[in-house]
Structures are given as C-alpha cells and as structure tokens.
Protein backbone atom coordinates (compact mmCIF):
# COMPACT_ATOMS: atom_id res chain seq x y z
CA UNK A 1 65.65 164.19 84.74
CA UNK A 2 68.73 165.35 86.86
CA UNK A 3 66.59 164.10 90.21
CA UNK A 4 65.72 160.84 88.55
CA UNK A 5 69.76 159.81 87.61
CA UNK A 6 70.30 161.07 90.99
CA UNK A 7 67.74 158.61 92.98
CA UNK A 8 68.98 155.65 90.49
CA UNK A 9 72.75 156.45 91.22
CA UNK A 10 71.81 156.42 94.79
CA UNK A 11 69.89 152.68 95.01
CA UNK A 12 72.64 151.52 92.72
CA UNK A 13 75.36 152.35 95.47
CA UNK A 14 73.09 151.00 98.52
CA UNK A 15 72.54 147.81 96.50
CA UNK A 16 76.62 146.99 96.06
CA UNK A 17 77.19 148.05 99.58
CA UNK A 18 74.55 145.18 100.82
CA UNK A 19 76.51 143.03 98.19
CA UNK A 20 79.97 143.45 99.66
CA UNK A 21 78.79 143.04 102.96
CA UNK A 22 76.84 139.60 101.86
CA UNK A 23 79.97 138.24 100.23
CA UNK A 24 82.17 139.24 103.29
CA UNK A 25 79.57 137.35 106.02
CA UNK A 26 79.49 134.35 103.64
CA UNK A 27 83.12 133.93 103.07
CA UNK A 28 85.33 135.62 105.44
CA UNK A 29 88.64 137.28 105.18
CA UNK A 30 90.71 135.21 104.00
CA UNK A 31 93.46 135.89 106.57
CA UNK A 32 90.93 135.35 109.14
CA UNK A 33 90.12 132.08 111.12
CA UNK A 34 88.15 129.46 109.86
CA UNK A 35 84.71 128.14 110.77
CA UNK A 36 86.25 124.69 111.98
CA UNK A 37 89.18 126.59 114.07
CA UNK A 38 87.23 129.79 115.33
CA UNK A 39 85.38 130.38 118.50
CA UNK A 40 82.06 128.37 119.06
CA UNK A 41 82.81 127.25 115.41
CA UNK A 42 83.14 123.31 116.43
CA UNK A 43 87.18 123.55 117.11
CA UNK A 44 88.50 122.19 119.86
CA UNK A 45 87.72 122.46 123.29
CA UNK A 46 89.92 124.12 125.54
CA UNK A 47 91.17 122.60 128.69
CA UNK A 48 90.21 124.20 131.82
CA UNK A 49 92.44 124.47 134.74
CA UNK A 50 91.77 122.68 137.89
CA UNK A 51 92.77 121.06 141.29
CA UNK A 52 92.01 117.24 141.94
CA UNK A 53 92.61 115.10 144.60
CA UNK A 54 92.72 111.28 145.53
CA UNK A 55 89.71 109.34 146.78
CA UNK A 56 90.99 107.26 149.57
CA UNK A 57 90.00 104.32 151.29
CA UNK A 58 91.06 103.78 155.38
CA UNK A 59 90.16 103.46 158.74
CA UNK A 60 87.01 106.59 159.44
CA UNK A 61 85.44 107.33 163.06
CA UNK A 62 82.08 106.89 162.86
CA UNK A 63 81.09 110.45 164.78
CA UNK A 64 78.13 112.10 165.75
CA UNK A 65 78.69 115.92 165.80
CA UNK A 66 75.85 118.16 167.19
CA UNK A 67 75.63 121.49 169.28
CA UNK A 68 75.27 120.58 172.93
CA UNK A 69 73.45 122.25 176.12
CA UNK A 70 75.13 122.00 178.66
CA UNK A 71 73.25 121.27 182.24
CA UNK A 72 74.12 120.82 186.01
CA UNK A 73 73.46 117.14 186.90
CA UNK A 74 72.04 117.87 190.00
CA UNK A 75 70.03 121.17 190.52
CA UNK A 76 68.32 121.84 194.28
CA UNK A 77 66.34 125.27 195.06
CA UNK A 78 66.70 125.67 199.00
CA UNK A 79 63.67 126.22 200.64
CA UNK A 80 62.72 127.13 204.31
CA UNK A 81 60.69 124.16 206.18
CA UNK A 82 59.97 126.53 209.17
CA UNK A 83 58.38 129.92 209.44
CA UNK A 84 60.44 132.23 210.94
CA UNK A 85 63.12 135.59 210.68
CA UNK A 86 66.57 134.56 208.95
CA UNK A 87 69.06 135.29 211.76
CA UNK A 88 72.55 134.36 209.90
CA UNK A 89 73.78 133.47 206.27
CA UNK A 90 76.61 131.21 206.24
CA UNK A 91 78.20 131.51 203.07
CA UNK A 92 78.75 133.68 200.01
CA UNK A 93 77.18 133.86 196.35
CA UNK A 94 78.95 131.50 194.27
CA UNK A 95 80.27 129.52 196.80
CA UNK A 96 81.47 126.07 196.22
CA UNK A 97 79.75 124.02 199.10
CA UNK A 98 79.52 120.30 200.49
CA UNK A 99 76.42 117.92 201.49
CA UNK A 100 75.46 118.75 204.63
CA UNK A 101 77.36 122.36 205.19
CA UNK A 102 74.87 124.85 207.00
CA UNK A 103 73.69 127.50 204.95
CA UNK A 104 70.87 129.49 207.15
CA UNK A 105 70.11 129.72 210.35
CA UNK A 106 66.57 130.27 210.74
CA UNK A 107 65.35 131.70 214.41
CA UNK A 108 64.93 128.92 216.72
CA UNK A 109 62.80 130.47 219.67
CA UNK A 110 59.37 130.09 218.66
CA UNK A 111 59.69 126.16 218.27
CA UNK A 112 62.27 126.02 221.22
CA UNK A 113 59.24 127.56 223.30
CA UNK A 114 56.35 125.45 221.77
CA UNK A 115 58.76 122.00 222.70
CA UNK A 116 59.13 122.88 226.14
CA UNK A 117 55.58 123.10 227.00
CA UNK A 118 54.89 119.74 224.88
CA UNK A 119 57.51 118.51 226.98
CA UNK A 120 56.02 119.65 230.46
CA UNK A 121 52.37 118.36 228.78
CA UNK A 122 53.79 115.24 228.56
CA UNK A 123 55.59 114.94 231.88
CA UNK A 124 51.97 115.79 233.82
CA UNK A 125 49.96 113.19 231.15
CA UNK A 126 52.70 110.78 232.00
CA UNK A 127 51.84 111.32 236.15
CA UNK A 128 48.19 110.81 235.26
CA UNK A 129 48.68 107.82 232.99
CA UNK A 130 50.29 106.31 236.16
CA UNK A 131 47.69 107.16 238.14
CA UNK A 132 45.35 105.65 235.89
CA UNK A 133 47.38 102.51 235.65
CA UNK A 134 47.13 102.37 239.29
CA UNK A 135 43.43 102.43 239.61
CA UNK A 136 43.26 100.22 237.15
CA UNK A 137 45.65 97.24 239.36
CA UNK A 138 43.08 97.90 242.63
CA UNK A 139 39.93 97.51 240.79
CA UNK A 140 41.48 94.59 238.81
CA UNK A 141 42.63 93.53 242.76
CA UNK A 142 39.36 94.17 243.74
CA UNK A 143 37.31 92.49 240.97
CA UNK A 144 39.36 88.93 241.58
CA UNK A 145 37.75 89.25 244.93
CA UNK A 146 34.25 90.30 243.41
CA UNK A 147 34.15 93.79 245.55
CA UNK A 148 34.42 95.46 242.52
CA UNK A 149 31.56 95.65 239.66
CA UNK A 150 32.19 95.27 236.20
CA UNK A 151 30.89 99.05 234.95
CA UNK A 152 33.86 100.56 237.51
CA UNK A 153 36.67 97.67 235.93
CA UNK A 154 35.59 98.75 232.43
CA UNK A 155 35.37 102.49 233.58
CA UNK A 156 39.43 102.02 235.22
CA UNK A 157 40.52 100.09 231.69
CA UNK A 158 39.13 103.30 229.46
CA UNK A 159 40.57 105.62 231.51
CA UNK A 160 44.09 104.22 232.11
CA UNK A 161 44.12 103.58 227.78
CA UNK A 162 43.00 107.16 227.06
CA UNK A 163 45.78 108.37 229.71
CA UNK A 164 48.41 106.05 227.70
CA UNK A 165 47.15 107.06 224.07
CA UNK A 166 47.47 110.74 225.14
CA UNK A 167 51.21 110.46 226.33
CA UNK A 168 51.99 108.56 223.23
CA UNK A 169 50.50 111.59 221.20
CA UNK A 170 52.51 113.86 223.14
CA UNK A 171 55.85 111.92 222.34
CA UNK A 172 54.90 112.27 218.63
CA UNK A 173 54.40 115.75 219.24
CA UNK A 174 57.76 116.50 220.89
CA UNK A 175 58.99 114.57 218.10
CA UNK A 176 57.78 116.59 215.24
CA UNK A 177 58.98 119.90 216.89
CA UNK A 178 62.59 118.69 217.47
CA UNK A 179 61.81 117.93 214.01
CA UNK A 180 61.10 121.62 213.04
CA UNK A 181 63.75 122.65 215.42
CA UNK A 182 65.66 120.95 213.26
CA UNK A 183 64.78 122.84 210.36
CA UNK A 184 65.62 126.23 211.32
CA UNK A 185 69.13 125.08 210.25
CA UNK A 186 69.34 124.86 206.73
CA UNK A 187 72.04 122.89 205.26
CA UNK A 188 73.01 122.12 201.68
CA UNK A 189 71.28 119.03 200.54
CA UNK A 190 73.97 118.65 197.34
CA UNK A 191 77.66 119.87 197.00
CA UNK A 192 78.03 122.69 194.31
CA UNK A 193 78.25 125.99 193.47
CA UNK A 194 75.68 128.47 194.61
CA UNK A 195 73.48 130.89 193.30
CA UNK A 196 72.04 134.39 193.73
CA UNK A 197 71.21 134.63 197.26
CA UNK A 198 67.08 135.62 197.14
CA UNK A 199 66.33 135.96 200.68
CA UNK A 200 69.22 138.04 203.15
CA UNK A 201 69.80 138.37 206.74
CA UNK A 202 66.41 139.79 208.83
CA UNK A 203 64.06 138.73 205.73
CA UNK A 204 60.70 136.28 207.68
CA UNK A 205 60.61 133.29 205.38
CA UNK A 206 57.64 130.88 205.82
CA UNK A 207 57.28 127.22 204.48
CA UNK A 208 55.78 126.58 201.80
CA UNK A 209 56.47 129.96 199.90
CA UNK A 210 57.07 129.23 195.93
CA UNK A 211 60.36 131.65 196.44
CA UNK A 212 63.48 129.89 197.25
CA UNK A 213 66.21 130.83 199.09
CA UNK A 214 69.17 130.23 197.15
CA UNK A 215 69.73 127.43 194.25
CA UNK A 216 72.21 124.93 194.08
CA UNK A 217 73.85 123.49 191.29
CA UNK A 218 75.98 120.52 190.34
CA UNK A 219 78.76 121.27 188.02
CA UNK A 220 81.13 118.45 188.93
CA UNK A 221 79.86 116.21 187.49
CA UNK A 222 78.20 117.88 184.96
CA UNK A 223 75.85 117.37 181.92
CA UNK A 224 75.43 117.86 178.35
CA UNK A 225 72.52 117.09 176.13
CA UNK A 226 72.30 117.17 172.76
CA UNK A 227 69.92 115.76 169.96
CA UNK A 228 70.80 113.04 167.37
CA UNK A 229 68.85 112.53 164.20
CA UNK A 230 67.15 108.88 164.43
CA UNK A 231 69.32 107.52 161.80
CA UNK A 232 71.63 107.47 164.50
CA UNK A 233 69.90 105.21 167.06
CA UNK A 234 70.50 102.05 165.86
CA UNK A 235 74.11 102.44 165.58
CA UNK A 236 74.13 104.04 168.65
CA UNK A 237 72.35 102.18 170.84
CA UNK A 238 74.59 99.04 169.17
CA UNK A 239 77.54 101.09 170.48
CA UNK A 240 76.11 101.54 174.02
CA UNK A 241 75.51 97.72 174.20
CA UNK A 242 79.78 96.87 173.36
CA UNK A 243 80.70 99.61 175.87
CA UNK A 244 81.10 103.22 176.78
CA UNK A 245 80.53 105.76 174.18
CA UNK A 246 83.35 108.37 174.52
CA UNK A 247 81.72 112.08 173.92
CA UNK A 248 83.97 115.06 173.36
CA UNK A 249 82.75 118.63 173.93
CA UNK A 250 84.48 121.35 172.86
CA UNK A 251 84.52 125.15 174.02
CA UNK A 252 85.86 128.42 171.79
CA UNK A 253 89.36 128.97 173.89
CA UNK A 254 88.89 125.88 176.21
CA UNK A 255 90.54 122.81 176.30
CA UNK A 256 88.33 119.84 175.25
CA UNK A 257 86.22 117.78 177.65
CA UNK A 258 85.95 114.27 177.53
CA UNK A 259 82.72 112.33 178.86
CA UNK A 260 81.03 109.14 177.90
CA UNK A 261 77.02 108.62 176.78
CA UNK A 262 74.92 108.42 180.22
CA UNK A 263 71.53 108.23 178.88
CA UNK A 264 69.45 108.82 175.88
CA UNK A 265 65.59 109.14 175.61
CA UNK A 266 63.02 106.27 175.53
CA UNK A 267 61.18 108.07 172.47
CA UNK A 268 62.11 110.13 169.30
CA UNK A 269 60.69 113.33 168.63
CA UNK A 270 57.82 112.72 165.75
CA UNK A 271 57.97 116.37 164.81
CA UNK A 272 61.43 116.90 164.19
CA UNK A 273 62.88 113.22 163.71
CA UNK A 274 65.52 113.18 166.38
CA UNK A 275 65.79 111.76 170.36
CA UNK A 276 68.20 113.63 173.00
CA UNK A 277 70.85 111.98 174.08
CA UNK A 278 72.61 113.15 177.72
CA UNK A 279 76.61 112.96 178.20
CA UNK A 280 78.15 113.08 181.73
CA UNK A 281 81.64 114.38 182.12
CA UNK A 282 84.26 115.45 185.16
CA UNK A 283 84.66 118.63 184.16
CA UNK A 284 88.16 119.61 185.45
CA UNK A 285 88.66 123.08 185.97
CA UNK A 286 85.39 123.91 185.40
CA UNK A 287 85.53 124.79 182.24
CA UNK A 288 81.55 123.68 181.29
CA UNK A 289 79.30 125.27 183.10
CA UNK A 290 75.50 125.83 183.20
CA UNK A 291 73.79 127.18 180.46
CA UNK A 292 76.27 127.39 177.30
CA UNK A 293 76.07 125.73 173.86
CA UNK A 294 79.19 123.53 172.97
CA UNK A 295 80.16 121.43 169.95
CA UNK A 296 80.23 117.77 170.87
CA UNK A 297 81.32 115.11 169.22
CA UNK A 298 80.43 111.19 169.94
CA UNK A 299 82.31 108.40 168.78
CA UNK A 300 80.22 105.36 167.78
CA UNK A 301 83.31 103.02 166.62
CA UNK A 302 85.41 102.90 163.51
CA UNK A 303 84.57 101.82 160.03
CA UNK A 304 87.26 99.89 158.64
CA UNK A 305 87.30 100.85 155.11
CA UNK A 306 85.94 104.10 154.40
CA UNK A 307 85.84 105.59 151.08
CA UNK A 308 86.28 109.52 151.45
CA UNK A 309 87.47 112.46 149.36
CA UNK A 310 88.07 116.25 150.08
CA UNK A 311 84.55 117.36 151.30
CA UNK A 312 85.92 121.02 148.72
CA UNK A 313 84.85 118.00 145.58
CA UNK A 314 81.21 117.71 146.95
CA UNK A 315 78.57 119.52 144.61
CA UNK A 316 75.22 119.90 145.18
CA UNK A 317 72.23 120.03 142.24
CA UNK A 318 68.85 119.55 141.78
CA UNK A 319 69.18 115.31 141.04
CA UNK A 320 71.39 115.67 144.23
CA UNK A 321 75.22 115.86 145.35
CA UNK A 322 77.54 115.03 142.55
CA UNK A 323 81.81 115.45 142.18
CA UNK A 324 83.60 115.47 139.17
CA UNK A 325 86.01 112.52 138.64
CA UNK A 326 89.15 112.73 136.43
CA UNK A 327 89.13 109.90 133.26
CA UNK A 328 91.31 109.61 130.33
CA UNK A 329 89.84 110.22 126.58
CA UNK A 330 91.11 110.81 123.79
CA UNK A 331 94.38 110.97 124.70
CA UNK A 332 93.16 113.61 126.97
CA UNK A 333 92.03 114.05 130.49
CA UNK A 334 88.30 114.87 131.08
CA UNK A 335 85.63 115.08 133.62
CA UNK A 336 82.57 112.37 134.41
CA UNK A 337 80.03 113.70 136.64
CA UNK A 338 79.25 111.39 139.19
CA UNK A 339 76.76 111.46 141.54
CA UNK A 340 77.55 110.03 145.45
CA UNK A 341 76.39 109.73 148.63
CA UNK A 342 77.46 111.01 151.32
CA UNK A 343 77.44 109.50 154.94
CA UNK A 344 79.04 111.97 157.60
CA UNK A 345 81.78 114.41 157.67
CA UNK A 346 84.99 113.84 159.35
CA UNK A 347 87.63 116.94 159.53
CA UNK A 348 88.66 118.21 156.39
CA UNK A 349 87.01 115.22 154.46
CA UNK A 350 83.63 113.61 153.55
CA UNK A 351 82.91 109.93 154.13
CA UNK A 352 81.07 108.39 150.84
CA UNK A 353 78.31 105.77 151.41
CA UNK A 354 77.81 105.24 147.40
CA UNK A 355 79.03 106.85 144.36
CA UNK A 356 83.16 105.79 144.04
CA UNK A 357 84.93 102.66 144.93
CA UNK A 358 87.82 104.45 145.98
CA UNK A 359 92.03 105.46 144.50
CA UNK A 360 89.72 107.69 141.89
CA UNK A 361 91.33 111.18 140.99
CA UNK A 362 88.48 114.05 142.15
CA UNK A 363 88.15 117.69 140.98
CA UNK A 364 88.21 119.60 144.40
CA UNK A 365 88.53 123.22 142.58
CA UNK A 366 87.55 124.67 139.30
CA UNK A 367 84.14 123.40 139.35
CA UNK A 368 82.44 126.28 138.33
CA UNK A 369 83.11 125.99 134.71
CA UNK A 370 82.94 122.19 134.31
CA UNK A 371 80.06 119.87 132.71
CA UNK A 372 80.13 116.27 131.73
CA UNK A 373 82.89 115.57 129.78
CA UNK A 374 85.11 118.66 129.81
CA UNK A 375 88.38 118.82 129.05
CA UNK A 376 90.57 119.56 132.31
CA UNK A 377 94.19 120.64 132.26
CA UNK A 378 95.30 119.78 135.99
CA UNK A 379 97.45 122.59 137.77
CA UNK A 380 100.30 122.59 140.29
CA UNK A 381 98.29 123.09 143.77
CA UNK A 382 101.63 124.77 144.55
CA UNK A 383 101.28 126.97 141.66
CA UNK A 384 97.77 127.74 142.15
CA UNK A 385 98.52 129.23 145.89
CA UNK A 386 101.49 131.29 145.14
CA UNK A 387 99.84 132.72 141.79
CA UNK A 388 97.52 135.29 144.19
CA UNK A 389 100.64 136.69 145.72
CA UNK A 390 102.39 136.89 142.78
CA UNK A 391 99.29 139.04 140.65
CA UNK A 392 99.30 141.26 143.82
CA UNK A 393 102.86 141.89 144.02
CA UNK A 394 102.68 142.48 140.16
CA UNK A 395 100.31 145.13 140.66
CA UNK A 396 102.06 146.73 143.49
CA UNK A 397 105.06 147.33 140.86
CA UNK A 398 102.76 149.23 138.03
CA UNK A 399 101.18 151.19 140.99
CA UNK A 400 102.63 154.57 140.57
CA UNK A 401 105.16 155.60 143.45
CA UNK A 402 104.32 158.52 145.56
C-alpha cells in the first residue's frame, strides 16, 4: 500500500507540472510581449539600413571595351637570295633600322667570277654573230646576182639568227648574275626594330633555306586587334561610315595610346559570335609593342540621353538582373524590385536599355537583406564610411595595454 500512494503521488505531480507548463505556452507572462508586438509575431517590420543613389539621365559614350593583342603592322623575316659564307653583319640586335639600310654582306666572289666569264662568252658570241651577219650580206650580195643558191642563203640566214639568239641569251645571263651579285647585299626591306640575329658572321647560308636570318618588325606604326561581340557591328560599322572611330589602348603604368579603327573582318566567327576588329596607332615612345595584351576602348559616338545608375545597384537572379528602387508607402519608405536591362558599362556606372525612366532613387548597398517591399531606413553615406573606423578605434581602446 505504501508503494501504491507513492506511484499515485508521483503521476499526480508530473500531471500539474505538464499543466503549468500548458497554461504558461498558451498565455504568456503577463509582463512579457505580446503575440501582435513580439518577434515573427505579425508586428511591425523593421527598417533596414541602406545606401541609395539617383538614376540619372545625360549624355553616355557609346564604348566598346575588350582586351587587345597587340601586333607589328608590318613583319619581314630576312632571307638570303644567294648561296654563299656571311662575310659582315651590319648592325646590332634590336636595332632600329630604315628601308633600304644594308644588313649582310654575303661573299661576292663566286658570282663576281661566274659574271666575268658570261661576260667574255658574250664578247666572243658577239664577234661570231658579226661574222655571221657578214656572210649573211655576201650571199644576200651574191644571190641578187644569182651566184649564190638558195640552200647556202637559207644556210647564212640560220646561222647569223642562231649567232644573234645566243648573244641575246648571254645578255640575259649577265643580267641575272648582276642580279645575284646584287643579292649578296642584304638590305632591310622595312624600317623597324630587329630581332634575334639567327645566322652570325662565317655561318654559309643558301637560298631557299626555311631559316631566316633575322626578323623585322614594324612597331611605328603599330597594331592592335581585338574581338567585338556581333551586337556590335551594326553600330559599328554605322560609325565607320560618319568617320574615324577613335580607339584608346591602355597599358598597366603607361600612358594611354590613342589610334583610330583601320579594319575589321569580312565575317563573324559562328562559333563564338564575335568578328576582330584591327586598330592602328603612332605609338610614341614606344610604349606598345609586339606581343602584349592591353585594354582598349572604342568609341562608337554618344547617346544623348542615357539612363544609368551606380553599376554597385545591379543584382543578378535567376529571372535576370534586377535593382531595388526606393517608393513611398505607408507613410514609409520601401523597396520595389525591378528588373532592367542593361546595355554597356561606362566607368563607375551602368547604362540601362529598359527597366527605369530615369531621376528614380536606387538601393546601391544593403541589398543583401532586402525583398519586395521592405521597409528601408536610408543612412548618411558619410556615416556609413566613417562608422568602420570608428568600431576599430573603439576596439583599440578596450584592448588591454601592454
């Protein structure tokens, strides 16, 4: 009997324990907050801090902006024409040098010694194509006064042609080897810088050979080609067709070149959507040269009223890019997202082709926390930068001192 009252005593306890804490769940403390006023009871929405900005409408550049190779607009590897032994170089690796300046000098003697016999060849054939032309007048002479028979006036006309052809293939010979002389002096066929010398002093060089002898290279004026997505071409090409297209290319530590459109291609790349498009600048100073990547810029015209906003108020989702704009409601100010889109980039700032008329206020921080109609409490951008420093220095002081 003593266990029993002791089991009963116990369920009676657990039972008013679970009905305490039932009546405390149901209706609260009654110091506490309310279901209307207490956190993700239905109160009121708190306003979340955040930056905004005006959407303006003005005068944009319509730019292109791309990364840019850049290439020498004229690019000759120097080969020998000639066989023979290099005998002198005339200038140094990375030499700037003119059209026309001599560059190798190739040894001469071989063709030097081949023109003078064509030359003596010629001199005899010449003494026997008079000789032959002389023959020719007597039996002509001869045949007026029909002492002479036809077989030995036909006979005289063969051999005084064959004695003329053959001098005229010697003068064509002589020819071509002043020719080749010619060639054993190699001179620049471009001005610009050269190369890596390939083939020294003493080195036998023979025409034809796929190995050059040094490579020159263009670099004033220079090139820089780039590729455009095809979106671009009509309003490019419409460009090219008022006037020059001004290009700027830009290099880290460099002062900014500035070149105009030169060319672009007569096709568009089907498997990645875009057609290369060549600049040509002066390129002062050299500061381009062969073989690096630079950011370029072209600028197609201006459009006259532009509707852009802080490119920091672009979002991007999955229906798209989207900004928050700043309404009134309720008495309150609150948050409509708004989806846009965008054209091009300029600086700082985003050119809009749909999505805001323009003078609307934009969220451009703070964006993390907002959804459709949230309640915004704008700050002081002033504020905002200087409240950083101010946490830091705040924590500096309760840092203990030595």
């Amino acid at each position: 009997m003593a266990g029993l009252g002791k089991t009963l005593g116990g369920a009676v306890l657990i039972l008013g324990i679970g009905a305490a804490t039932i009546y405390y769940v149901q209706f609260g403390d009654s110091a506490g907050a309310t279901p209307a006023q207490g956190p993700g009871r239905g109160g009121p929405q708190r306003a979340l801090p955040v930056l905004v900005a005006q959407a303006e409408v003005g005068a944009q550049p319509i730019e292109i902006s791309a990364i840019g190779s850049v290439q020498a607009s004229e690019t000759v590897q120097v080969r020998s024409r000639v066989d023979g032994t290099i005998l002198e170089v005339h200038f140094k690796e990375g030499d700037r040098v003119n059209e026309g300046d001599l560059l190798f000098t190739i040894d001469p003697r071989g063709i030097q010694a081949d023109l003078k016999q064509a030359e003596a060849n010629l001199a005899r054939n010449k003494v026997a194509m008079g000789n032959s032309n002389r023959d020719l007048d007597r039996q002509n002479a001869l045949a007026a006064k029909n002492f002479a028979s036809q077989a030995a006036l036909d006979s005289a006309k063969s051999t005084a042609g064959q004695a003329m052809q053959t001098v005229r293939a010697m003068e064509a010979q002589i020819e071509a080897l002043k020719v080749q002389l010619g060639y054993t002096q190699i001179r620049a066929p471009i001005s610009g810088r050269t190369g890596q010398i390939l083939q020294t002093k003493g080195n036998i060089v023979r025409s034809g050979e796929a190995t050059g002898l040094v490579t020159i290279r263009k670099v004033n004026p220079i090139a820089v080609t780039f590729s455009v997505p095809q979106r671009h071409f009509p309003d490019l090409r419409a460009a090219l067709d008022a006037g020059a297209v001004p290009v700027r290319a830009t290099v880290a530590g460099q002062p900014a070149q500035t070149g105009k459109v030169a060319f672009f291609d007569n096709q568009i790349d089907s498997a990645t959507g875009t057609f290369s498009v060549k600049a040509q600048f002066d390129n002062e100073g050299d500061v381009l040269w062969p073989g690096m990547f630079v950011s370029v810029t072209a600028r197609l015209g201006t459009e006259a009223q532009a509707v852009s906003v802080p490119t920091a108020a672009i979002q991007t989702g999955q229906q798209g890019q989207y900004l928050f704009a700043v309404e009134e409601k309720d008495g309150a100010k609150a948050v409509k997202m708004t989806p846009v889109t965008t054209s091009r980039q300029q600086g700082d700032r985003t050119i809009l082709a749909s999505g805001l008329k323009g003078g609307e206020t934009v969220v451009i921080d703070g964006q993390l926390r907002l959804v459709d109609n949230s309640r915004i409490e704008v700050r002081d951008p002033a504020a905002a930068s200087g409240a950083a420093p101010a946490r830091q220095n705040q924590a500096q002081k309760r840092a203990p001192q030595g």
